[in-house]
PDB file of N, CA and C in Angstrom:
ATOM      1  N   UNK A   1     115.747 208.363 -47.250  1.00  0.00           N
ATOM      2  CA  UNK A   1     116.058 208.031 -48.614  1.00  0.00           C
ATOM      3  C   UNK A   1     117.505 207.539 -48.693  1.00  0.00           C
ATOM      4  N   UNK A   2     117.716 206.551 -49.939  1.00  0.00           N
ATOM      5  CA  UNK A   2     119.346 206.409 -50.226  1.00  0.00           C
ATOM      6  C   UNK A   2     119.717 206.802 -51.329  1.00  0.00           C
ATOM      7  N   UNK A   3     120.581 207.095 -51.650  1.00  0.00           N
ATOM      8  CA  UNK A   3     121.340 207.436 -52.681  1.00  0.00           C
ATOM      9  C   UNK A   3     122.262 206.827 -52.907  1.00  0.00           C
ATOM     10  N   UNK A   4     122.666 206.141 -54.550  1.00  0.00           N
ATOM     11  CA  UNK A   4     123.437 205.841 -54.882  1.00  0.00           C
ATOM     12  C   UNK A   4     124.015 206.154 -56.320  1.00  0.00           C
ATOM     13  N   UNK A   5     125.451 205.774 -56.782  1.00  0.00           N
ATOM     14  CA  UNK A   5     125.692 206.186 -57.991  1.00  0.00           C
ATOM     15  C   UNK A   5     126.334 205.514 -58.757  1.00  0.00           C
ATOM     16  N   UNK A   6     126.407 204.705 -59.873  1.00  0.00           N
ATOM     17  CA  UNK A   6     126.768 203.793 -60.767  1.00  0.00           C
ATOM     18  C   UNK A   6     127.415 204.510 -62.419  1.00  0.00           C
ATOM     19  N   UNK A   7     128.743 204.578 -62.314  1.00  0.00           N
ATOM     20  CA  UNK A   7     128.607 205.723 -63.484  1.00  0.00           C
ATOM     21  C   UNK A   7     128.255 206.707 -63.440  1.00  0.00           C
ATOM     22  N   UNK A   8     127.409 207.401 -64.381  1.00  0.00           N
ATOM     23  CA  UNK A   8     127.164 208.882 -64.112  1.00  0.00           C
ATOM     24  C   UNK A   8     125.740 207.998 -64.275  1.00  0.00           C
ATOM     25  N   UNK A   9     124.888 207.530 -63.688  1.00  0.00           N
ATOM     26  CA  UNK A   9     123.959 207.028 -63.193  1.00  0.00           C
ATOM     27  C   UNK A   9     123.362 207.475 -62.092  1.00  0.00           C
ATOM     28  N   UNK A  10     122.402 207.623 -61.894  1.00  0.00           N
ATOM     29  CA  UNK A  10     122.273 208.152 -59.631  1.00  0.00           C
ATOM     30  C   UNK A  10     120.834 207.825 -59.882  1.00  0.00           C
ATOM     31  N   UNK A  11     120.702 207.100 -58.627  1.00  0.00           N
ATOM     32  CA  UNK A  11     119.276 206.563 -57.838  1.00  0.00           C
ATOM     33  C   UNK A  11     118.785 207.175 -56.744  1.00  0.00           C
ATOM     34  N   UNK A  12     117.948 206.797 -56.330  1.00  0.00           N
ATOM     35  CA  UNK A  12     116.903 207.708 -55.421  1.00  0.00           C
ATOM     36  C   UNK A  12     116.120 206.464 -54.821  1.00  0.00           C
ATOM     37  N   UNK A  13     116.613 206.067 -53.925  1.00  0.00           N
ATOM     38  CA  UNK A  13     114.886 204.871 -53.546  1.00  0.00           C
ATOM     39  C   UNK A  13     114.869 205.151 -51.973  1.00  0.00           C
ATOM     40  N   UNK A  14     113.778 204.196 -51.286  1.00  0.00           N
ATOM     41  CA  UNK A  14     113.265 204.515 -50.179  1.00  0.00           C
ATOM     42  C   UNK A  14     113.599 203.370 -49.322  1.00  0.00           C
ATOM     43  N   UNK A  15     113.989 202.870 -50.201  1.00  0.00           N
ATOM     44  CA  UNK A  15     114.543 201.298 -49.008  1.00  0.00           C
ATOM     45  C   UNK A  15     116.436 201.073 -49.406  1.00  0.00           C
ATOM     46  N   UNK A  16     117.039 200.882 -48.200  1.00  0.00           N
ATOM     47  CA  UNK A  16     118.248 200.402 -49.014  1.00  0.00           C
ATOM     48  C   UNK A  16     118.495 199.266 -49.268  1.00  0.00           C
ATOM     49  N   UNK A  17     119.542 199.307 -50.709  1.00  0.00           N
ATOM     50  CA  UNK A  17     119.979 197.771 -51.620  1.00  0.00           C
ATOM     51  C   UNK A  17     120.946 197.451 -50.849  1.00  0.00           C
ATOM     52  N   UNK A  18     120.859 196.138 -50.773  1.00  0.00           N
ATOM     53  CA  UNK A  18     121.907 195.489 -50.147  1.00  0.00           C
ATOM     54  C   UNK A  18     122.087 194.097 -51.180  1.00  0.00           C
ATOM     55  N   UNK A  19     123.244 193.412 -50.546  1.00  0.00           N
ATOM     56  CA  UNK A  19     123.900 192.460 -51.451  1.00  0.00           C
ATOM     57  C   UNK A  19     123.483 192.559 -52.852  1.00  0.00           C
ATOM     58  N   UNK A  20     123.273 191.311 -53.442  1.00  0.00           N
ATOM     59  CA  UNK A  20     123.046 191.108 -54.377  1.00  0.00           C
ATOM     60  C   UNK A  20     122.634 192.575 -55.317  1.00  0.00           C
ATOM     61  N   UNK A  21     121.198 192.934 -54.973  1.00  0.00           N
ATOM     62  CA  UNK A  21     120.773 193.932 -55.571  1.00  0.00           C
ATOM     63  C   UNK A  21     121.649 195.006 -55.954  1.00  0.00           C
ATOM     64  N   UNK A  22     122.704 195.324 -55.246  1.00  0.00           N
ATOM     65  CA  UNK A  22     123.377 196.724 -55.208  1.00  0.00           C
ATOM     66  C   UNK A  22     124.112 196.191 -56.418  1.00  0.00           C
ATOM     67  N   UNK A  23     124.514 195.341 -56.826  1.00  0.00           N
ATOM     68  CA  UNK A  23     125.797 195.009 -58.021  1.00  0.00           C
ATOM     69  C   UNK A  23     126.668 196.198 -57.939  1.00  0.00           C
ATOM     70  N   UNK A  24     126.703 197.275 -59.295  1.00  0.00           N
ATOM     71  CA  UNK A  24     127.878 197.974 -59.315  1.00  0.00           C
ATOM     72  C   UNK A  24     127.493 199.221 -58.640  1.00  0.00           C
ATOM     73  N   UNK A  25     126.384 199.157 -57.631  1.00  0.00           N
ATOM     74  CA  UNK A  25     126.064 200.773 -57.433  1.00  0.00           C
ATOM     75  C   UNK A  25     126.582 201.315 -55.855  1.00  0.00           C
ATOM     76  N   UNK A  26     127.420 201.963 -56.156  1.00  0.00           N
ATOM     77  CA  UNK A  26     127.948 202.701 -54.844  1.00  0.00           C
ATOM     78  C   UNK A  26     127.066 203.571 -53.762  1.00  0.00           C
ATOM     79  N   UNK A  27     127.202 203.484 -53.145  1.00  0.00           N
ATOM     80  CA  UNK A  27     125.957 204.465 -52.257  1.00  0.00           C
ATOM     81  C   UNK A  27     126.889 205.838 -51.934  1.00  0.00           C
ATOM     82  N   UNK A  28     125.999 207.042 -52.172  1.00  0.00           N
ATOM     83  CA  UNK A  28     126.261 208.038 -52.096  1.00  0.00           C
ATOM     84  C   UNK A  28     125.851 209.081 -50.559  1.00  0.00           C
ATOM     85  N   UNK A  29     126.155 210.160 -50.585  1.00  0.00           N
ATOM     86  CA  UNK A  29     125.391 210.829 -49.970  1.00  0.00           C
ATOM     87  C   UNK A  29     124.517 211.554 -50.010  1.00  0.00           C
ATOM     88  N   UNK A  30     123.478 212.365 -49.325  1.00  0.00           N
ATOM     89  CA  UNK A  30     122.503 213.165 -49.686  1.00  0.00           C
ATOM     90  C   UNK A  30     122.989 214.402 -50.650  1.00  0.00           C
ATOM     91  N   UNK A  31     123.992 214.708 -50.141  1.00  0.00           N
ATOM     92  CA  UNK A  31     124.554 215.860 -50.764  1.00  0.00           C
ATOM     93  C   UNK A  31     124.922 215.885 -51.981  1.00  0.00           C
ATOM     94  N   UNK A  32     126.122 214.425 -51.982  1.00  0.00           N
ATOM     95  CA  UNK A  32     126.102 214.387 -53.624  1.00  0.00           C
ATOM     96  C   UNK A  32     125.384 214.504 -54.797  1.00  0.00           C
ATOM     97  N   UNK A  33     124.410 213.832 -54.376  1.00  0.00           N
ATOM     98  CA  UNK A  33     123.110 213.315 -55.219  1.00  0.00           C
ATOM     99  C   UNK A  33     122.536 214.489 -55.666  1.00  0.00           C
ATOM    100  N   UNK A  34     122.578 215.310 -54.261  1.00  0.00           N
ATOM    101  CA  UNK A  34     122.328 216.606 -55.170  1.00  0.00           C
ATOM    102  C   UNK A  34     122.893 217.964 -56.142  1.00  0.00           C
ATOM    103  N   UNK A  35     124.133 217.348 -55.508  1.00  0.00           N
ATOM    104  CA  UNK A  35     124.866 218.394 -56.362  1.00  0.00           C
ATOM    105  C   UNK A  35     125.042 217.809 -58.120  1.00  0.00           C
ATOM    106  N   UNK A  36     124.618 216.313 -58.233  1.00  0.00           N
ATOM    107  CA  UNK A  36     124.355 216.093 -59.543  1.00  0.00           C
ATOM    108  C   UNK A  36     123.144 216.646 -60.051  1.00  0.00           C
ATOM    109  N   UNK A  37     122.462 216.871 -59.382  1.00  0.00           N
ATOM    110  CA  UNK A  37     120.998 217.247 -59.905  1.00  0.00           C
ATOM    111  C   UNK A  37     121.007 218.373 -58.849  1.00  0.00           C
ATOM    112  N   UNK A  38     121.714 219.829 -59.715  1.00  0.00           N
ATOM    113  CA  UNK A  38     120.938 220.969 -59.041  1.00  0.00           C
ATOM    114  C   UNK A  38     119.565 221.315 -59.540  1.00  0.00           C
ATOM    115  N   UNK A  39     119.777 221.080 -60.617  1.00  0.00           N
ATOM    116  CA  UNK A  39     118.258 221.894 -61.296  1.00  0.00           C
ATOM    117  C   UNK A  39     117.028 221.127 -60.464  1.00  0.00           C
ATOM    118  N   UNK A  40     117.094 219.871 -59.841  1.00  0.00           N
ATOM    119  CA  UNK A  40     116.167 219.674 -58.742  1.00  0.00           C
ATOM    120  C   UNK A  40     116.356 220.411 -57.599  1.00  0.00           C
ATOM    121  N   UNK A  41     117.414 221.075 -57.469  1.00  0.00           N
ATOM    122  CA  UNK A  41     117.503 222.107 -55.629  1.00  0.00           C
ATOM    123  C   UNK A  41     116.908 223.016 -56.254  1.00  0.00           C
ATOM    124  N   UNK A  42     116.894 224.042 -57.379  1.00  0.00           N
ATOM    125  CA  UNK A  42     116.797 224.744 -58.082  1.00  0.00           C
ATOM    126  C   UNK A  42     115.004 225.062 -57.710  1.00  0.00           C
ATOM    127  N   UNK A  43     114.488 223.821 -58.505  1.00  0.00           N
ATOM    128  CA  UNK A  43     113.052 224.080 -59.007  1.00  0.00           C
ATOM    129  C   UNK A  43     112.423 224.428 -57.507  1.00  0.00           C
ATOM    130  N   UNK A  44     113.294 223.404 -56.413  1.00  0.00           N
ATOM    131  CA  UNK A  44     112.641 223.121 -54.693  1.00  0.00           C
ATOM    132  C   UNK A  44     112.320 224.247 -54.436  1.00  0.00           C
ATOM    133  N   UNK A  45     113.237 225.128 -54.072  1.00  0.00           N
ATOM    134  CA  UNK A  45     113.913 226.454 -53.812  1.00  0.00           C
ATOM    135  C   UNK A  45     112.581 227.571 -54.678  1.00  0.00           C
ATOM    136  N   UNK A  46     112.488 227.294 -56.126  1.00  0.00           N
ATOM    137  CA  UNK A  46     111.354 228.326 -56.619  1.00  0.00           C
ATOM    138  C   UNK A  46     109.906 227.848 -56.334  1.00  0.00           C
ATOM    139  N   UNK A  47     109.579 226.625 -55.869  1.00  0.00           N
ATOM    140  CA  UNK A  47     108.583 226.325 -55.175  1.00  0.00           C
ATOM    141  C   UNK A  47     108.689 226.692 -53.777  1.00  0.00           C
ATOM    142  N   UNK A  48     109.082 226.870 -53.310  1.00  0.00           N
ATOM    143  CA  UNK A  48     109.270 227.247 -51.522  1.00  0.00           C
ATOM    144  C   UNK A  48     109.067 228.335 -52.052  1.00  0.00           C
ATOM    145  N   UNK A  49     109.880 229.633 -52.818  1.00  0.00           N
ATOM    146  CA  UNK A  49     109.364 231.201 -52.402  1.00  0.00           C
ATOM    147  C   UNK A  49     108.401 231.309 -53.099  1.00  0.00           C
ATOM    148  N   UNK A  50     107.437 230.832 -54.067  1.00  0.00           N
ATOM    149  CA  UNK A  50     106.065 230.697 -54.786  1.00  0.00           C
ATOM    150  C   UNK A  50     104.930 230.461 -53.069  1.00  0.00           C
ATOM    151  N   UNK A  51     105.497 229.437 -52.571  1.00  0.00           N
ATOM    152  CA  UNK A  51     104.314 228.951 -51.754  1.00  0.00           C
ATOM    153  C   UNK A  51     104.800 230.242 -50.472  1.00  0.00           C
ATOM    154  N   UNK A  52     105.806 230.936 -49.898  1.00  0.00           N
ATOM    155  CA  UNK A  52     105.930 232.392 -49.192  1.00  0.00           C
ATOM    156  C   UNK A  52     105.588 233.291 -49.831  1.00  0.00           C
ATOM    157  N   UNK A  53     105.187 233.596 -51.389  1.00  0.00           N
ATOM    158  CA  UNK A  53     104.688 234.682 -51.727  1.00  0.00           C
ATOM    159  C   UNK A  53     103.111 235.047 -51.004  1.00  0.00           C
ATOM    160  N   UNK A  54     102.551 233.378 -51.868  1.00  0.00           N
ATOM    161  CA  UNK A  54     100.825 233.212 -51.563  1.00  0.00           C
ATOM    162  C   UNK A  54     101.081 234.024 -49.700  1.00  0.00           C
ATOM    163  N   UNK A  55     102.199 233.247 -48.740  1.00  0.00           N
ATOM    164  CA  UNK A  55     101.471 233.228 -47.400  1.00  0.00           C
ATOM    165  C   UNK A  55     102.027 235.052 -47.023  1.00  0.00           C
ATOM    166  N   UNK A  56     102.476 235.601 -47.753  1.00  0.00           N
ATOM    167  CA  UNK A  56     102.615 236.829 -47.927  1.00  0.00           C
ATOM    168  C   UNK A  56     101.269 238.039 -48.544  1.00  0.00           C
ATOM    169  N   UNK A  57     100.692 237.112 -49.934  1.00  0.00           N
ATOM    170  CA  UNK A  57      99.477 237.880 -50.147  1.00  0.00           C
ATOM    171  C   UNK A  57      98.218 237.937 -49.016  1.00  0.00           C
ATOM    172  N   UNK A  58      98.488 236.412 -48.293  1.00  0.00           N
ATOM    173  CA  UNK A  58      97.175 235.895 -46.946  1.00  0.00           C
ATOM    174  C   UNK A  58      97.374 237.355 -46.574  1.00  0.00           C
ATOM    175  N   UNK A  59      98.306 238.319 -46.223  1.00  0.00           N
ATOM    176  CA  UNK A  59      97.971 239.071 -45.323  1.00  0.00           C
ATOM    177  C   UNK A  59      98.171 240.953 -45.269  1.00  0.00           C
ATOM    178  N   UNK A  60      97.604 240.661 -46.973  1.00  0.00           N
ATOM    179  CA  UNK A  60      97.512 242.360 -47.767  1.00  0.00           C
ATOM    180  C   UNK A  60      96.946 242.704 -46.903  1.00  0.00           C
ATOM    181  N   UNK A  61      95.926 241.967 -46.576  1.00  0.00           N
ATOM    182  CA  UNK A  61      94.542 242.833 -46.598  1.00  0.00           C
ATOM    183  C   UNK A  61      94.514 243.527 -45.143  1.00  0.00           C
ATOM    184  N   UNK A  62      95.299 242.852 -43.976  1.00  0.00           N
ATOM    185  CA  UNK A  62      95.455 243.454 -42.907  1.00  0.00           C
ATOM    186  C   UNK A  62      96.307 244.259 -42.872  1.00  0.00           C
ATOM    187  N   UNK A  63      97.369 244.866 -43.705  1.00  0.00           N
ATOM    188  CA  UNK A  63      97.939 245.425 -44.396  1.00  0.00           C
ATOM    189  C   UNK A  63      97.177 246.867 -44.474  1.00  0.00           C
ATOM    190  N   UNK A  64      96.259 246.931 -45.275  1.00  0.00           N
ATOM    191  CA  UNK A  64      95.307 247.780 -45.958  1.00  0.00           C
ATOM    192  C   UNK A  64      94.678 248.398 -44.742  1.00  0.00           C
ATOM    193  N   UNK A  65      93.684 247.419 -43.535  1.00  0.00           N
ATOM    194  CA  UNK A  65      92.995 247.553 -42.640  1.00  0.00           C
ATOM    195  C   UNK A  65      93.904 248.374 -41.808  1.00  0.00           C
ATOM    196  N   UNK A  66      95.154 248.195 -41.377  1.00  0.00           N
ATOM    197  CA  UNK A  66      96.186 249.242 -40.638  1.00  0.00           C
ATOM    198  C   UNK A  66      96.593 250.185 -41.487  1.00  0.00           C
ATOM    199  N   UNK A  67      96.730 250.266 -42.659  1.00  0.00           N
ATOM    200  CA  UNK A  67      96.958 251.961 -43.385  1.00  0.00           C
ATOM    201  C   UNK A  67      95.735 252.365 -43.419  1.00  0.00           C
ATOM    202  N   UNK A  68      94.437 252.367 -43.321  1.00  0.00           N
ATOM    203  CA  UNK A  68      92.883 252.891 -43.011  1.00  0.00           C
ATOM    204  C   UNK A  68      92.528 253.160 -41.681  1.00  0.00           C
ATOM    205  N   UNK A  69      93.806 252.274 -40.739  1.00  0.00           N
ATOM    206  CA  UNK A  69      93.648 252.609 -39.401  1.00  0.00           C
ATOM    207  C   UNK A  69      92.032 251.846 -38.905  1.00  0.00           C
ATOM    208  N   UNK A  70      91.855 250.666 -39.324  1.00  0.00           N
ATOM    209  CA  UNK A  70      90.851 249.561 -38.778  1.00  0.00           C
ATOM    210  C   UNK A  70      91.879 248.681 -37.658  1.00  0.00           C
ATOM    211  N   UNK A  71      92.898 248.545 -38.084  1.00  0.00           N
ATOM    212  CA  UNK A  71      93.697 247.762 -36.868  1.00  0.00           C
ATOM    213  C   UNK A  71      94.803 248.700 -36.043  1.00  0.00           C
ATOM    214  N   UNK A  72      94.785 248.717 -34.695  1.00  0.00           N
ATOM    215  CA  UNK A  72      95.969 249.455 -33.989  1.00  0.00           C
ATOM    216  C   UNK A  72      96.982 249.189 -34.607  1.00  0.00           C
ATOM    217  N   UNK A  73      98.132 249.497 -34.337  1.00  0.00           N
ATOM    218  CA  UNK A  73      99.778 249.359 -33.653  1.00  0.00           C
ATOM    219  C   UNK A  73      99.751 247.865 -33.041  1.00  0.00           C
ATOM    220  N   UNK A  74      99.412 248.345 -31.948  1.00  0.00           N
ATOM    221  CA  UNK A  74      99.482 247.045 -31.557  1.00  0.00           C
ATOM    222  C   UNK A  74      99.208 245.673 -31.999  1.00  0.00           C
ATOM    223  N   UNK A  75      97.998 245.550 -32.648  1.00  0.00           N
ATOM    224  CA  UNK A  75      97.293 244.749 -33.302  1.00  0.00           C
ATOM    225  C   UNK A  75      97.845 244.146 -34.770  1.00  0.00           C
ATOM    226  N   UNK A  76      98.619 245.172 -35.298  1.00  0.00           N
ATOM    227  CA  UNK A  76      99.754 245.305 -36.472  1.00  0.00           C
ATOM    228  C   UNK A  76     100.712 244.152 -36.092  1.00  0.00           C
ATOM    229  N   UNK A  77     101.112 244.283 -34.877  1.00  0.00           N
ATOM    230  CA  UNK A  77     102.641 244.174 -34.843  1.00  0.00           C
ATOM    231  C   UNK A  77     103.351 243.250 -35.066  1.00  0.00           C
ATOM    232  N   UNK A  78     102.260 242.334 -34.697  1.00  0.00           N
ATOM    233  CA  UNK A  78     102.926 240.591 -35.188  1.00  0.00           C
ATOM    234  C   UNK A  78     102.620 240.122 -36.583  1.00  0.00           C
ATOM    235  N   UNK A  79     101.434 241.025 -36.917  1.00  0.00           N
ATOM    236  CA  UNK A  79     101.541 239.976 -38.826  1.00  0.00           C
ATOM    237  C   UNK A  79     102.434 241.385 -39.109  1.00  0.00           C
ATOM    238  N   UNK A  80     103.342 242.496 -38.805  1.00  0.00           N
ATOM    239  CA  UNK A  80     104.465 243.356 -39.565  1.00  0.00           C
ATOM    240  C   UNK A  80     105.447 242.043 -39.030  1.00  0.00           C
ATOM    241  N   UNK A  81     105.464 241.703 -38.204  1.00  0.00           N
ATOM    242  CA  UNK A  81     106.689 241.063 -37.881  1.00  0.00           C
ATOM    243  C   UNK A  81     106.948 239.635 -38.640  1.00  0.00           C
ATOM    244  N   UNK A  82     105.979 239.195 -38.668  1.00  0.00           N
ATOM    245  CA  UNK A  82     105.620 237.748 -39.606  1.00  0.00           C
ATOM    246  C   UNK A  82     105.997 238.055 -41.262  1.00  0.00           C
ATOM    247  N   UNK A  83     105.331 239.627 -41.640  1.00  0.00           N
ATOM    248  CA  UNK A  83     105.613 239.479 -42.728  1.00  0.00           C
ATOM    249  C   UNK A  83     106.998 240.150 -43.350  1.00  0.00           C
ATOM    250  N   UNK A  84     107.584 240.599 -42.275  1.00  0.00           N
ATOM    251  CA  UNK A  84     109.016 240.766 -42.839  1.00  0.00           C
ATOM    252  C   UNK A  84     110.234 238.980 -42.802  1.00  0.00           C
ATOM    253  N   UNK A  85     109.302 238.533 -41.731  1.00  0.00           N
ATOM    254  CA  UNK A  85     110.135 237.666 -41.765  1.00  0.00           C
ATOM    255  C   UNK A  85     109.849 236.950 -43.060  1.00  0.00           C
ATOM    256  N   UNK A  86     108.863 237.064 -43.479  1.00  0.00           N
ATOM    257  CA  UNK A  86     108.401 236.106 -44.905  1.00  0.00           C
ATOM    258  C   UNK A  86     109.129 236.732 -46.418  1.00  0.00           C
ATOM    259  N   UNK A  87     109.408 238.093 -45.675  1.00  0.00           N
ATOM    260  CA  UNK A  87     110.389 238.614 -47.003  1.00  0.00           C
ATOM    261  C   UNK A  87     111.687 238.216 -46.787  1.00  0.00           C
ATOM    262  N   UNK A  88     112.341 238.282 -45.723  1.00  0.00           N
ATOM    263  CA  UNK A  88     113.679 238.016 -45.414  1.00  0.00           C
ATOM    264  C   UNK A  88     113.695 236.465 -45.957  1.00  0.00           C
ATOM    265  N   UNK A  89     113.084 235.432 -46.216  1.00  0.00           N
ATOM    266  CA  UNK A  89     112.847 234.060 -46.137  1.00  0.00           C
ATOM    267  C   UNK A  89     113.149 234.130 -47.908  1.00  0.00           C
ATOM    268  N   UNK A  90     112.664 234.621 -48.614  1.00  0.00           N
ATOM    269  CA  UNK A  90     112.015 235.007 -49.760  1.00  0.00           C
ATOM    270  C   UNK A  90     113.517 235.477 -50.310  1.00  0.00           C
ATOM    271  N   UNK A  91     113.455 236.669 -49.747  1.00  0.00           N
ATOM    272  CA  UNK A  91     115.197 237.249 -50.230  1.00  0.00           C
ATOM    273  C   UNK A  91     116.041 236.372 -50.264  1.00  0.00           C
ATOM    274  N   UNK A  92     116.132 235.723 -49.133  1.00  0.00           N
ATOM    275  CA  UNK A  92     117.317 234.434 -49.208  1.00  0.00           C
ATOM    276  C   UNK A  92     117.562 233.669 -50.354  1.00  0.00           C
ATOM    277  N   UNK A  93     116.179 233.175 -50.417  1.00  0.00           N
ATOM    278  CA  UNK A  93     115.917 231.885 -51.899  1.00  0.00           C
ATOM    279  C   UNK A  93     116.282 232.625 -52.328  1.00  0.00           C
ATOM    280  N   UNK A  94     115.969 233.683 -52.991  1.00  0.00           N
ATOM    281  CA  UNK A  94     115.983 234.446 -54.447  1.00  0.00           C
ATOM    282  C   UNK A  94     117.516 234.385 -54.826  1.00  0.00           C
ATOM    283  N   UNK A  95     118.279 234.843 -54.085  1.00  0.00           N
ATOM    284  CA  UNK A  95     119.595 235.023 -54.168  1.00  0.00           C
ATOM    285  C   UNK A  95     120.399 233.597 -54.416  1.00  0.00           C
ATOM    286  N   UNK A  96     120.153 232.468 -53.266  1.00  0.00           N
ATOM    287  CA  UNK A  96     120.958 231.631 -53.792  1.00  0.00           C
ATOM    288  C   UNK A  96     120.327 230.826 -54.887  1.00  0.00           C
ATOM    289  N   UNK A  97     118.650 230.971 -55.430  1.00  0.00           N
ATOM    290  CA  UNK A  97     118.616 230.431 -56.844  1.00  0.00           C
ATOM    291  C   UNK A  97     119.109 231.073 -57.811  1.00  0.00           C
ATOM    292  N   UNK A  98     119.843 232.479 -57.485  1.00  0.00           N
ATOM    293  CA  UNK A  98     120.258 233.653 -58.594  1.00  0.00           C
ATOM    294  C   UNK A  98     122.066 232.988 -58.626  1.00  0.00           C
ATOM    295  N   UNK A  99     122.500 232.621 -57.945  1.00  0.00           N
ATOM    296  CA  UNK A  99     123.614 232.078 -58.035  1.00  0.00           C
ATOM    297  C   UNK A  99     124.066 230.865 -59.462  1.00  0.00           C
TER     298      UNK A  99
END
């Protein structure tokens, strides 16, 4: 993508302007672009831990099956390990969209 900014103007396209086309528009960086538009990092950010919640519920249920003692320890160990990592992932967002 490019970014550019004209005024308090800012573009978004998929090809870059050159000559003519560009007239008064400066090209920016990725970063800038976004720091004009947080509330787009914002919404990204509460869609990413929405779509780690769901892949967090995928795996109550084996959850359940090891506190009933249907799955070992062993058998546990990698979706416990998967799903802490999906909280630690989760915690992160939360915090810097709480910022």
């Amino acid at each position: 993508m490019f970014y550019y900014k004209k005024g308090n103007s800012y573009l978004k396209v998929s090809s870059e302007l050159k000559g003519a086309r560009l007239g008064d528009w400066v090209a920016i960086t990725e970063e800038e672009y976004n720091l004009a538009h947080p509330k787009k990092q914002v919404d990204k950010k509460k869609n990413l831990i929405a779509h780690l919640k769901q892949e967090l519920a995928k795996t109550d249920y084996q959850c359940l099956k090891w506190s009933e003692g249907w799955l070992t320890d062993e058998e546990y160990a990698p979706i416990k390990a998967q799903r802490q990592h999906l909280r630690d992932q989760i915690n992160a967002l939360e915090e810097e969209t709480a910022l």
